[in-house]
Protein backbone atom coordinates (compact mmCIF):
# COMPACT_ATOMS: atom_id res chain seq x y z
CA UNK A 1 0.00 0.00 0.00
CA UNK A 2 1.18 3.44 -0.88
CA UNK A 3 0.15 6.67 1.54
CA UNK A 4 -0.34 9.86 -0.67
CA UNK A 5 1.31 12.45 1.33
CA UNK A 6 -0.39 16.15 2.00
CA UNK A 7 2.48 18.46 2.39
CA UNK A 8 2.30 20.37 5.93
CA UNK A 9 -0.58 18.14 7.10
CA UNK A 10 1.29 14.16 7.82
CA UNK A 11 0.89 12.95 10.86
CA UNK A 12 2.33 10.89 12.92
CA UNK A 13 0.25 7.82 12.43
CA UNK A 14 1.21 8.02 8.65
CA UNK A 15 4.92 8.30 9.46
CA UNK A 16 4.72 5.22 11.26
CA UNK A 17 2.99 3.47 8.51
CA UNK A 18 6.06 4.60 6.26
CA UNK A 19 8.68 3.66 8.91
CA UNK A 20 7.02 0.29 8.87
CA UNK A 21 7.09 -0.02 5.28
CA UNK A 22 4.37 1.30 3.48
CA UNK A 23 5.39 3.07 0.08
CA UNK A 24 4.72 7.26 -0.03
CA UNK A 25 4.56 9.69 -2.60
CA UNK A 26 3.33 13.17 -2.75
CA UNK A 27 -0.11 14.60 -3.77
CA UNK A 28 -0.34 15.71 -7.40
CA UNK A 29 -2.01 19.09 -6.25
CA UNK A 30 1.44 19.94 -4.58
CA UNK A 31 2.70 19.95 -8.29
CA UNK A 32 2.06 23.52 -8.91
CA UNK A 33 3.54 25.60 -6.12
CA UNK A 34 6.78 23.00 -6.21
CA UNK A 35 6.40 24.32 -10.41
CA UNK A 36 6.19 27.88 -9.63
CA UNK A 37 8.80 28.02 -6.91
CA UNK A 38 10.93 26.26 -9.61
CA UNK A 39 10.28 28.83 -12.27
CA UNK A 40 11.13 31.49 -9.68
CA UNK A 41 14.30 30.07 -9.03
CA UNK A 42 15.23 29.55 -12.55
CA UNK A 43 15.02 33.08 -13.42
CA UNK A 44 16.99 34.36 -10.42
CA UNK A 45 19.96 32.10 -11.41
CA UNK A 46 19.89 34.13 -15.22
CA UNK A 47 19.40 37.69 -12.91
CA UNK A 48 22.27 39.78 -11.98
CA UNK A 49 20.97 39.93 -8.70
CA UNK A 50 22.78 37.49 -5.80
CA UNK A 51 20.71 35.06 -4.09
CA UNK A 52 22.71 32.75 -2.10
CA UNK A 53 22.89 29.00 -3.35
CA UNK A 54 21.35 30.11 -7.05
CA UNK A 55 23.76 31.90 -8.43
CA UNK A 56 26.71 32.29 -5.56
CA UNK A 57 29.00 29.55 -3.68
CA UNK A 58 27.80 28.41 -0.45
CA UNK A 59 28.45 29.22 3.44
CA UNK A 60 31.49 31.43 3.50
CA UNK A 61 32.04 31.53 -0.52
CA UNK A 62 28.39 33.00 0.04
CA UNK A 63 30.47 35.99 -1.86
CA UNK A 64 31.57 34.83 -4.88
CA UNK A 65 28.96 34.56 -8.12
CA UNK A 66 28.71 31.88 -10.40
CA UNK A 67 27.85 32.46 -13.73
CA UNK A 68 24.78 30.89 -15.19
CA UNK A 69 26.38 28.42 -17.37
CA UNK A 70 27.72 26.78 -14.72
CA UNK A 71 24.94 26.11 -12.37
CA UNK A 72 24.77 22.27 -13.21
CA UNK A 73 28.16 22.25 -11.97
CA UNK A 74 27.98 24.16 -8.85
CA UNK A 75 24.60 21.37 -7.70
CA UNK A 76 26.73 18.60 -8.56
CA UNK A 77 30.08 19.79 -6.99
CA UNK A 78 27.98 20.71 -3.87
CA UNK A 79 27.01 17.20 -3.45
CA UNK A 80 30.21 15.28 -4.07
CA UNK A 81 32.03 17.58 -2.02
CA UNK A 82 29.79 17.17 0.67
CA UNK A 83 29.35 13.07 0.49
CA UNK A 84 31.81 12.68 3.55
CA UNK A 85 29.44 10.85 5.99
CA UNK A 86 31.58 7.77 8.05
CA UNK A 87 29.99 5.19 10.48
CA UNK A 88 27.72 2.35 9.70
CA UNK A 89 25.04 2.98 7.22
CA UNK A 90 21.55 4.08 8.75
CA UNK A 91 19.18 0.85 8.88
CA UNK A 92 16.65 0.50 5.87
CA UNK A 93 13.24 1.48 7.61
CA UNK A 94 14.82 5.21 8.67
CA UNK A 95 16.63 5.36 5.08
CA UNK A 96 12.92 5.37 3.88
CA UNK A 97 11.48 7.29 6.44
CA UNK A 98 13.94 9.98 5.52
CA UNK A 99 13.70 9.88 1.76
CA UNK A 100 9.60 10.50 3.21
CA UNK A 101 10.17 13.67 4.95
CA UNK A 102 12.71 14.72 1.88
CA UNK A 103 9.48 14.89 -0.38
CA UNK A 104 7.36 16.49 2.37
CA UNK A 105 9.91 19.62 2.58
CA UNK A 106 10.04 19.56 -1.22
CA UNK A 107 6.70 19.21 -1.67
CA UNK A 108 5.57 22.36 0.35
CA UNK A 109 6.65 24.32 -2.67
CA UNK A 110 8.99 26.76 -1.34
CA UNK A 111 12.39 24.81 -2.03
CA UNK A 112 12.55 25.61 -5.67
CA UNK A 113 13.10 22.15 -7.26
CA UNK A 114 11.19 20.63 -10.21
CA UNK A 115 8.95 18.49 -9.86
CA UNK A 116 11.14 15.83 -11.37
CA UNK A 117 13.21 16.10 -8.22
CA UNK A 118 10.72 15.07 -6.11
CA UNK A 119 9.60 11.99 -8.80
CA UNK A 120 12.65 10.49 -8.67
CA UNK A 121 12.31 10.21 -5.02
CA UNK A 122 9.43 8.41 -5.13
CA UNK A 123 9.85 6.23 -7.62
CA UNK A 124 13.68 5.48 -5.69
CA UNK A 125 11.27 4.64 -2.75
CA UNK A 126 8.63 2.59 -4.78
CA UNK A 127 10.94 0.08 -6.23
CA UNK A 128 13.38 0.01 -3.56
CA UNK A 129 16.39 1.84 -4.26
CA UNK A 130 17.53 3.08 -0.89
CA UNK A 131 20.79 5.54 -0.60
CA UNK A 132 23.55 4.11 2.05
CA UNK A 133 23.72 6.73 4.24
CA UNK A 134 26.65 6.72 6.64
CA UNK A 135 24.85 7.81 10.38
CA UNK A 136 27.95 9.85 11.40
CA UNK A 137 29.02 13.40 10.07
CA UNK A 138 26.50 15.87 10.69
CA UNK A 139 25.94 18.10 13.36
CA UNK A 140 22.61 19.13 12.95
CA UNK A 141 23.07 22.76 11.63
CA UNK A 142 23.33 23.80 7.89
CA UNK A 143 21.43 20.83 7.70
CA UNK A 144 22.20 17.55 7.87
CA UNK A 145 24.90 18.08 5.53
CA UNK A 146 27.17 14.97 4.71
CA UNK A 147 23.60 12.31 5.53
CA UNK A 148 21.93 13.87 3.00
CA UNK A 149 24.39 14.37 0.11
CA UNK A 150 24.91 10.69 0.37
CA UNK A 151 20.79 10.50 -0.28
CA UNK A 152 21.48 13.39 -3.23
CA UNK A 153 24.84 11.61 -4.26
CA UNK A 154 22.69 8.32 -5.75
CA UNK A 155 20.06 10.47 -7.65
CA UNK A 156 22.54 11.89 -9.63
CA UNK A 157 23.97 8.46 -10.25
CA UNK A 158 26.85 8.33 -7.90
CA UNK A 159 27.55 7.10 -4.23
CA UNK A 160 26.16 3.47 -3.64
CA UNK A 161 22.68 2.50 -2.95
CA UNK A 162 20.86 -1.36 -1.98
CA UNK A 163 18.51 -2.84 -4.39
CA UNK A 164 17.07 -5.84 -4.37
CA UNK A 165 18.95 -6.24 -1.22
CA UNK A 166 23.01 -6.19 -2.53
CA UNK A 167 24.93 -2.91 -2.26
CA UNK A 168 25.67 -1.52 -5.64
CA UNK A 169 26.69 2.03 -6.96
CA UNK A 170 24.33 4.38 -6.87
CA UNK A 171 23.63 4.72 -10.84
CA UNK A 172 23.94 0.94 -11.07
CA UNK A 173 20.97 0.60 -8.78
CA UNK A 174 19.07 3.36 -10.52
CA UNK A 175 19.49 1.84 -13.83
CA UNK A 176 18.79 -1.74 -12.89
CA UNK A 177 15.64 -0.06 -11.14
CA UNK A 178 14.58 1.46 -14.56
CA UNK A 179 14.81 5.20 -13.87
CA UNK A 180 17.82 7.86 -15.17
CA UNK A 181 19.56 10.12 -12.81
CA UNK A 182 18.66 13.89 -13.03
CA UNK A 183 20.85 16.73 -13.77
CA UNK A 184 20.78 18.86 -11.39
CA UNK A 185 19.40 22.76 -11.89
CA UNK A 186 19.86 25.57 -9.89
CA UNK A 187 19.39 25.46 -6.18
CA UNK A 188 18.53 22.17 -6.40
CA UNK A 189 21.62 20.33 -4.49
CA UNK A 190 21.10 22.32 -2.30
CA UNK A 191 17.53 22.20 -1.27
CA UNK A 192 18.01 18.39 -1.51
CA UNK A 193 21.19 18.67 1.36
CA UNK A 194 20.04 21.56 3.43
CA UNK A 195 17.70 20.65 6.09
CA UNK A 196 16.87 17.83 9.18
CA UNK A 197 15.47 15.07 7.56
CA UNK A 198 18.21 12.65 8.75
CA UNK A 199 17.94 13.80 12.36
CA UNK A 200 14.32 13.73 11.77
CA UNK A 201 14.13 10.30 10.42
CA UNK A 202 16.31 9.20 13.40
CA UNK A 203 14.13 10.27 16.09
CA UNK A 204 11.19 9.71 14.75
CA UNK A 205 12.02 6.17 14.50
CA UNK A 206 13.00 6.12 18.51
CA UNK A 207 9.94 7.94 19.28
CA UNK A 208 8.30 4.78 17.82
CA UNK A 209 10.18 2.16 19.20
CA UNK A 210 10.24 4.34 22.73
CA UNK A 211 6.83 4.66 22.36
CA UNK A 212 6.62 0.72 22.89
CA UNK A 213 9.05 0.47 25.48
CA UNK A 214 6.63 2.79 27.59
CA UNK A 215 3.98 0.31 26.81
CA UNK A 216 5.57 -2.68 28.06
CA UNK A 217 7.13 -0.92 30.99
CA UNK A 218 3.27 -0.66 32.16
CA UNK A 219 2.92 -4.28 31.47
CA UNK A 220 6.50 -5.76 32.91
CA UNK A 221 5.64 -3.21 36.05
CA UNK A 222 2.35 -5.13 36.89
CA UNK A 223 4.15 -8.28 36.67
CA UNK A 224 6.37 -7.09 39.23
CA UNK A 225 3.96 -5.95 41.47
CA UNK A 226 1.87 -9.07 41.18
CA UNK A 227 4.89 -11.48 41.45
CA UNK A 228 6.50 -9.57 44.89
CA UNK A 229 3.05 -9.08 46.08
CA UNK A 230 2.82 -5.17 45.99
CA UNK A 231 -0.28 -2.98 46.53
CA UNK A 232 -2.40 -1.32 44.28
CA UNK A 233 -3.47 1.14 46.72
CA UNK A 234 -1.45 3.59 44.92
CA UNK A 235 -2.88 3.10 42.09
CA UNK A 236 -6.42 4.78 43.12
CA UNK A 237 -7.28 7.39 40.87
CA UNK A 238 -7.96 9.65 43.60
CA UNK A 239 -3.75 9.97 44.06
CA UNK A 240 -3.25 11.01 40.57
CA UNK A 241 -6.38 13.07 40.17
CA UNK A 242 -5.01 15.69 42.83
CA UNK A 243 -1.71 15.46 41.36
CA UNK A 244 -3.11 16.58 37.96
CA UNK A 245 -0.44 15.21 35.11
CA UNK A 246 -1.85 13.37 32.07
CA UNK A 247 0.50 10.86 31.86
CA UNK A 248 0.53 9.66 35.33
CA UNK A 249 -2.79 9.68 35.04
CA UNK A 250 -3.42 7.46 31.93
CA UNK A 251 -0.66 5.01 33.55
CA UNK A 252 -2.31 4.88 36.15
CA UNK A 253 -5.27 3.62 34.93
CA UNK A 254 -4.08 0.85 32.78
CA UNK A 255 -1.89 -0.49 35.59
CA UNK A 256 -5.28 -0.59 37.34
CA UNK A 257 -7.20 -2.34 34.54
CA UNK A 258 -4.51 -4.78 33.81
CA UNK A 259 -4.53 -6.04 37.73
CA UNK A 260 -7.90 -6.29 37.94
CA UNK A 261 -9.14 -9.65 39.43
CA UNK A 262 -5.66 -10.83 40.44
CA UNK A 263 -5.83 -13.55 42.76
CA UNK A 264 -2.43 -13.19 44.21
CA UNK A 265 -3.27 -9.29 45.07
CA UNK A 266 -6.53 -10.65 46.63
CA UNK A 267 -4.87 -12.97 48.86
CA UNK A 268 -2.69 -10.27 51.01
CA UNK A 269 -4.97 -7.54 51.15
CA UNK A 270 -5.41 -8.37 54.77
CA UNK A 271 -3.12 -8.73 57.64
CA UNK A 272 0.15 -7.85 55.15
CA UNK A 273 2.71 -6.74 57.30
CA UNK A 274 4.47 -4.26 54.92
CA UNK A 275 2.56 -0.65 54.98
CA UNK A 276 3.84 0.35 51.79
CA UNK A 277 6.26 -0.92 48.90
CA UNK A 278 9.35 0.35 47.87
CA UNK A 279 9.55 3.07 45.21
CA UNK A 280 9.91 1.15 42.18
CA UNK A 281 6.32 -0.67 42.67
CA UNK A 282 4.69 2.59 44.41
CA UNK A 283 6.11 4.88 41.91
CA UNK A 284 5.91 3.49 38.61
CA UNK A 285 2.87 5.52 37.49
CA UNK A 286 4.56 8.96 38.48
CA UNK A 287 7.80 7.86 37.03
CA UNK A 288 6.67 6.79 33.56
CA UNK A 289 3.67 8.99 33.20
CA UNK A 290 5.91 12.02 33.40
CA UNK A 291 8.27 9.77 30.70
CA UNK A 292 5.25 9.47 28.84
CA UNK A 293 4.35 13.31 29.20
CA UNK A 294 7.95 14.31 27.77
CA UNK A 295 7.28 11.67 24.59
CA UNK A 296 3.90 13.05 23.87
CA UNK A 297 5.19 16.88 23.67
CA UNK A 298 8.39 15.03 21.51
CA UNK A 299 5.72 13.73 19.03
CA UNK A 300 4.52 16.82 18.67
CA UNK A 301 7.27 18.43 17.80
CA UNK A 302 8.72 15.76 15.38
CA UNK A 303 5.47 16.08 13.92
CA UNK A 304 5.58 20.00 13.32
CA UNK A 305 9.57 19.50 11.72
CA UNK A 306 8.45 16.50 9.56
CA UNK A 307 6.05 18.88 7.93
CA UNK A 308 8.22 21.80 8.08
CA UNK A 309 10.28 23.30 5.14
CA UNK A 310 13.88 23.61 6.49
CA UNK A 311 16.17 23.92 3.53
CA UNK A 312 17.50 27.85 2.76
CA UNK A 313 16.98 29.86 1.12
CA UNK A 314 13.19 29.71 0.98
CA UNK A 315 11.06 31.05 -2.02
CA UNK A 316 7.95 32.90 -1.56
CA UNK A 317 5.57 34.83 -3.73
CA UNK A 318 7.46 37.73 -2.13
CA UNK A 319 10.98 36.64 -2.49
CA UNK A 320 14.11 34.26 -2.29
CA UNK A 321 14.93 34.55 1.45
CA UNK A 322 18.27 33.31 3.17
CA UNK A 323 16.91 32.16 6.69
CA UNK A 324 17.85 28.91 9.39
CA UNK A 325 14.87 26.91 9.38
CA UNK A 326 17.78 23.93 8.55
CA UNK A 327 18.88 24.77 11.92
CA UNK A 328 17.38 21.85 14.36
CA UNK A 329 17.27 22.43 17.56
CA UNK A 330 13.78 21.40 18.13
CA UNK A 331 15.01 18.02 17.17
CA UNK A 332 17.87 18.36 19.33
CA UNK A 333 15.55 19.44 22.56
CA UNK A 334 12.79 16.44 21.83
CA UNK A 335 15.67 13.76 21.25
CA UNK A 336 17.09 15.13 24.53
CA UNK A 337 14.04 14.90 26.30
CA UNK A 338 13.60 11.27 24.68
CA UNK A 339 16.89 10.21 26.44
CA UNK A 340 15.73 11.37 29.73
CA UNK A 341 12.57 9.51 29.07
CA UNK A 342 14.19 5.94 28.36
CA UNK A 343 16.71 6.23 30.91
CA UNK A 344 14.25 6.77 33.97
CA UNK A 345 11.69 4.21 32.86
CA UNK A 346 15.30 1.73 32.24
CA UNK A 347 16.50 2.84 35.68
CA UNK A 348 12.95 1.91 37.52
CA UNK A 349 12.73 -1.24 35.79
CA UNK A 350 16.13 -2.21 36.77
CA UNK A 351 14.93 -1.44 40.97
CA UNK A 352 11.78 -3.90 40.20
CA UNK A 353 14.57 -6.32 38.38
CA UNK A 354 16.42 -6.05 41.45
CA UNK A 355 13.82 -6.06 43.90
CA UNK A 356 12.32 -9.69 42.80
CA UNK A 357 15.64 -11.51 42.63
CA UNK A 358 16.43 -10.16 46.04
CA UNK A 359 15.31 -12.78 49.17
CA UNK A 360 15.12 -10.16 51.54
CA UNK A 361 13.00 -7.81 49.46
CA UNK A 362 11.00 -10.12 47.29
CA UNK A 363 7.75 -11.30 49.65
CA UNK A 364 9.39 -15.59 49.78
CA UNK A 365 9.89 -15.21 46.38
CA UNK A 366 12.96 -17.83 46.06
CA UNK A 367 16.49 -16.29 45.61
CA UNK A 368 17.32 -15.42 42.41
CA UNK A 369 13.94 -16.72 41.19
CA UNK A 370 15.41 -20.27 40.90
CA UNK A 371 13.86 -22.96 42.45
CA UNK A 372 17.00 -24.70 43.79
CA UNK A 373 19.59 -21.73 44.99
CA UNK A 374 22.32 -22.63 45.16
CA UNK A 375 22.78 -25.45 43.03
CA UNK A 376 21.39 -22.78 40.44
CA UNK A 377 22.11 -18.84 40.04
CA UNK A 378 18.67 -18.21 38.32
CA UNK A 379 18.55 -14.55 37.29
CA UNK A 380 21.10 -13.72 39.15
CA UNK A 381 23.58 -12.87 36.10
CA UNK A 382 20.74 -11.47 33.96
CA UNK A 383 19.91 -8.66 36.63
CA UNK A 384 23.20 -7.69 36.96
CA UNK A 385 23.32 -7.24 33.03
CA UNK A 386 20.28 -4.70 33.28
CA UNK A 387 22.58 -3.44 36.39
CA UNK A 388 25.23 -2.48 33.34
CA UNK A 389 22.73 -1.35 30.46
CA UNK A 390 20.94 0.85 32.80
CA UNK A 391 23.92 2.45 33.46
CA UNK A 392 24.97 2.45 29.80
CA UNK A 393 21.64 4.67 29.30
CA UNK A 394 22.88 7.13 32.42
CA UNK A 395 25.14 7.80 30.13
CA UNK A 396 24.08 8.29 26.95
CA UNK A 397 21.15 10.32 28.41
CA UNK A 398 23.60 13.45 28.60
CA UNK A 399 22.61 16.22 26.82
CA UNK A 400 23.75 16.62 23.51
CA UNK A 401 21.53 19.64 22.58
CA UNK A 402 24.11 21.72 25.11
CA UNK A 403 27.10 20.78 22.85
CA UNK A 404 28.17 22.97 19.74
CA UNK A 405 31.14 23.86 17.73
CA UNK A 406 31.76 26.36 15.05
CA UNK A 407 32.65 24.89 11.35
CA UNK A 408 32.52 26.04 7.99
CA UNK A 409 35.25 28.68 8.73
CA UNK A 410 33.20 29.95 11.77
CA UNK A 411 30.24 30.77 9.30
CA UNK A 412 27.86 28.10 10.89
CA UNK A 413 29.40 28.64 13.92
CA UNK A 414 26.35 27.54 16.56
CA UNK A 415 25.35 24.12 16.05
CA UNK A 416 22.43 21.82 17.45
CA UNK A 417 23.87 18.44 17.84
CA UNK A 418 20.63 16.93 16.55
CA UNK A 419 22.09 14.12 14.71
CA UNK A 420 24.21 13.06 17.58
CA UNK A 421 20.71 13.18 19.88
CA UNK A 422 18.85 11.05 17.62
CA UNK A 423 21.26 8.48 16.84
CA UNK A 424 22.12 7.70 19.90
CA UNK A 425 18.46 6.63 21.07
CA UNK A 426 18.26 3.63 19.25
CA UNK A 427 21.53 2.00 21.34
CA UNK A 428 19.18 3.44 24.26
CA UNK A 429 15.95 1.50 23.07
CA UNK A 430 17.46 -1.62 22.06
CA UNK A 431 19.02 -1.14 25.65
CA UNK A 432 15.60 -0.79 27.28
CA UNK A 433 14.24 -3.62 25.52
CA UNK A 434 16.49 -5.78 27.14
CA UNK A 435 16.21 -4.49 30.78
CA UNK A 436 12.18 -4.85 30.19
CA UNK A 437 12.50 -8.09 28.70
CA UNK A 438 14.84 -9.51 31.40
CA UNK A 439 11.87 -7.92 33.78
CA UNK A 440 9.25 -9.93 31.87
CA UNK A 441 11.08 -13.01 32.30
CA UNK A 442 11.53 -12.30 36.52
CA UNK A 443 7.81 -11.53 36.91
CA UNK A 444 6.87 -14.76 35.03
CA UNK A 445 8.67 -16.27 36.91
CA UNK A 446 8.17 -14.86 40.21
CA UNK A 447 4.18 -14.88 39.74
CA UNK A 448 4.93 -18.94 38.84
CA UNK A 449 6.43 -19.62 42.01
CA UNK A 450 2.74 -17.81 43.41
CA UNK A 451 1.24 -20.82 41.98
CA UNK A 452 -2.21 -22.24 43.04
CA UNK A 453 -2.67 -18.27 43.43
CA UNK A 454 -2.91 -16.88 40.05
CA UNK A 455 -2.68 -13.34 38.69
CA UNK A 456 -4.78 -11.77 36.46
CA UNK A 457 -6.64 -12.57 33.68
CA UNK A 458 -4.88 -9.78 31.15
CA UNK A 459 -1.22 -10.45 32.97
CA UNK A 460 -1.95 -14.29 32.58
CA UNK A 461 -1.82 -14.19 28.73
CA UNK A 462 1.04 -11.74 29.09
CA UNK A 463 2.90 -14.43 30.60
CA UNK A 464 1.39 -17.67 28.23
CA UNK A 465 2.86 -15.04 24.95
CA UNK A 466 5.94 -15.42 27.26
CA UNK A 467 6.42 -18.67 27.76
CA UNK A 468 4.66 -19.50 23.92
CA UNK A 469 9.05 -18.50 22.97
CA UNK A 470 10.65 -18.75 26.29
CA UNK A 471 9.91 -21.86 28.93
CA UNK A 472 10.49 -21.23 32.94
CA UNK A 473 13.35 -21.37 34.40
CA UNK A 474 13.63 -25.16 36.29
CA UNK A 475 17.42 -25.09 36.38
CA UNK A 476 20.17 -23.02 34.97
CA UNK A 477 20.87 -23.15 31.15
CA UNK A 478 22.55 -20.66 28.71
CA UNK A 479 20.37 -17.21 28.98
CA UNK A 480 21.33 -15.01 26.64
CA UNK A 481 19.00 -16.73 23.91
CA UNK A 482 16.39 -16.48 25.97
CA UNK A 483 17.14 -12.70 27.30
CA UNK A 484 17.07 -11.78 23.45
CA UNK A 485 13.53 -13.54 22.63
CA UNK A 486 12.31 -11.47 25.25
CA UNK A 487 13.56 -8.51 23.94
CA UNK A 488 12.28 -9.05 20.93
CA UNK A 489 8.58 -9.41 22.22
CA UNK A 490 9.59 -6.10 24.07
CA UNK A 491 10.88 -4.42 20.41
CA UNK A 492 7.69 -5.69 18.73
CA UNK A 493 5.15 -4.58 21.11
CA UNK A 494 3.82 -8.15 21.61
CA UNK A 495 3.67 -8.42 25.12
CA UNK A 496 2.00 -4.82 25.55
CA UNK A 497 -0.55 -6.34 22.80
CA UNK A 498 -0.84 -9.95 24.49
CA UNK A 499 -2.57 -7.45 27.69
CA UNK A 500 -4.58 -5.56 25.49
CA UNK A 501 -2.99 -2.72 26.63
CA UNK A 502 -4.89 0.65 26.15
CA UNK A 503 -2.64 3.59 26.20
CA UNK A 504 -2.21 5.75 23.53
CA UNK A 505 0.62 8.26 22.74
């Protein structure tokens, strides 16, 4: 199925569906304004007038004029020049979502580009032929520079690109695909590199894949609860009605619904010696509904930049205008505020993790969750591994939107740091998955050893979509294959799913 994009008005439900694989291409009532800007930019290249990118050099050779005949040229140069992205080459399903939010800018019809620009992007995206793009070398100001030549680099036939699934060069792919490479007019390399669509792309992929992390981490947190015994006192509505916060409120809620008609919370509501739980169980819906707050506003504002022209300059029906919308520090805040998000809700999970595997804290759960301790070490390994990615997350949760450094001979000399933000949150999701999965696999196996008393009936298929991949734990065997299976349900949103979870983003 292919989505026909609306320029200014996708939303985020449709850049999911892309990011999952659905093909995109643009309206054909965009056509007109991309046509006029086009013609506008045409005939300021053949003026005498200087308008910065058309008919001059770029950031500090802003100054020196190029004469029409060699505007092809200049575009092309810009784009070699500028292919000097390094790293490992960004995964397929962002590659696409990128090359997405490339024709959304375009199509908004104040880049300057013919149409056949933006064709050639969608019919690269329609049969498959997706740019490598290296995920290191931009720093999120002047656009993302070096990411998006590479993208540029195979529509004019050079750089490398995967069809068909081998790695090829770029006009090899193209012609093998049955389309030409274009020749490049004026402005046109340039509107195609300047911008955030790779930092875009980026996040917007984490704010998916965070988005299910935050769904299991209500799931994996009612396990918990169930399988030390905790109270749902705090869960009453009344607590989170007086404290007012949307998120907290919605978790909350499904924490509440998911529990409901657990036989193992029935059995100690009466004469249980502990007044209240630790922090980790009493907490969870402050903790991750304030996560969940931050990832709502970073929707929003992913949403407002995939829609967003953010090349420069811009064309109008009054002008050519040199401005910074390729400047992205609202991508840089959001991814920021992402990190925070996955390293709290990793950090909490880790305490319940703990908590279960710990005699002395977990209720007679047996030590280490292992039937025969001892003889056996259970989970004991496995927490201490969410122990170490937890941490991992501290880390990477450090700002990067506070970073900058002048380049370009001090011409773009304040930087965002978006593409560093970004990238860096899928090593922090995959991390999560694996410190919720590893959680998944304790409360299993900690509301097991509850056993005649059961838990409820929405955690009880949680834990038969479990154990339908990984079996209990009788005695100690090599983990890590199971550890990754969980994650996997985590990454996939199955377990979240198997509860009929309601909780929208």
């Amino acid at each position: 199925m292919t989505l026909v994009l609306k320029p200014g008005a996708c939303s985020l439900l449709e850049l999911e569906q892309i990011w999952q694989g659905k093909g995109a291409r643009l309206t054909p009532s965009a056509r007109a304004d991309v046509e006029v800007a086009a013609e506008r930019v045409r005939k300021a290249a053949q003026g005498d007038v200087p308008v910065y990118g058309v008919n001059t050099g770029f950031g500090k050779l802003a100054s020196v004029r190029i004469a029409p005949e060699d505007t092809e040229t200049l575009q092309r140069n810009l784009i070699l020049s500028h292919c000097c992205g390094v790293g490992s080459p960004l995964e397929a399903e962002t590659t696409r979502l990128m090359m997405a939010l490339k024709l959304l800018s375009l199509g908004r019809g104040a880049s300057g580009v013919r149409w056949d620009i933006c064709a050639l992007i969608e019919g690269m995206l329609d049969a498959g032929v997706l740019p490598v793009i290296p995920s290191q070398g931009s720093v999120g100001a002047s656009g993302d520079l070096a990411p998006l030549a590479h993208l540029a680099a195979v529509m004019i036939g050079e750089g490398e690109a995967i069809y068909a699934g081998e790695r090829m060069p770029g006009g090899t792919a193209l012609e093998k695909a049955g389309m030409l490479p274009v020749v490049l007019g004026p402005k046109e390399g340039l509107a195609l590199i300047n911008g955030t669509q790779f930092s875009t792309a980026c996040a917007l992929a984490a704010l998916f894949e965070t988005w299910r992390m935050l769904r299991t981490s209500v799931v994996t947190s009612c396990l918990s609860a169930d399988a030390i015994m905790g109270s749902t006192q705090p869960l009453h509505p009344e607590i989170h009605r007086l404290r007012g916060h949307a998120g907290q409120i919605d978790v909350a809620s499904a924490m509440s619904r998911l529990m409901e008609g657990s036989v193992i919370r029935e059995s100690h509501l009466d004469d249980d010696s502990r007044v209240q739980d630790p922090y980790c169980i009493r907490c969870q819906p402050q903790v991750v509904g304030a996560a969940l707050d931050l990832v709502r506003f970073a929707g929003k504002t992913f949403e407002i930049e995939a829609n967003a022209v953010t090349d420069n300059p811009l064309v109008t029906a009054d002008g050519i205008f040199s401005g910074g919308n390729f400047h992205a520090e609202p991508v840089a805040f959001a991814a920021d505020q992402i990190a925070l998000a996955l390293s709290e809700v990793g950090a909490i999970a880790q305490r319940r993790v703990a908590l279960m595997v710990d005699p002395a804290l977990s209720h007679d759960l047996p030590p280490f969750l292992t039937p025969e301790p001892g003889l056996n070490s259970g989970f004991m390994i496995a927490e201490v591994t969410t122990a170490a990615l937890m941490s991992e997350n501290k880390h990477l949760a450090n700002p990067c939107s506070t970073d900058s450094t002048p380049t370009s001979a001090n011409q773009e000399d304040h930087v965002s740091m978006a593409a560093h933000g970004a990238v860096r949150l899928k090593r922090m999701t995959a991390n999560l998955s694996v410190i919720l999965g590893i959680e998944a696999l304790c409360g299993a196996q900690g509301i097991e050893a509850r056993a005649p008393l059961v838990t409820s009936t929405a955690l009880q298929a949680v834990v038969a979509k479990l154990r339908s991949q990984v079996p209990s734990l009788v005695g100690d065997r090599y983990l890590a294959p199971d550890i990754e299976l969980a994650a996997s349900l985590v990454r996939n949103d199955e377990l979240a799913q198997a509860a009929r979870l309601e909780l929208q983003i």
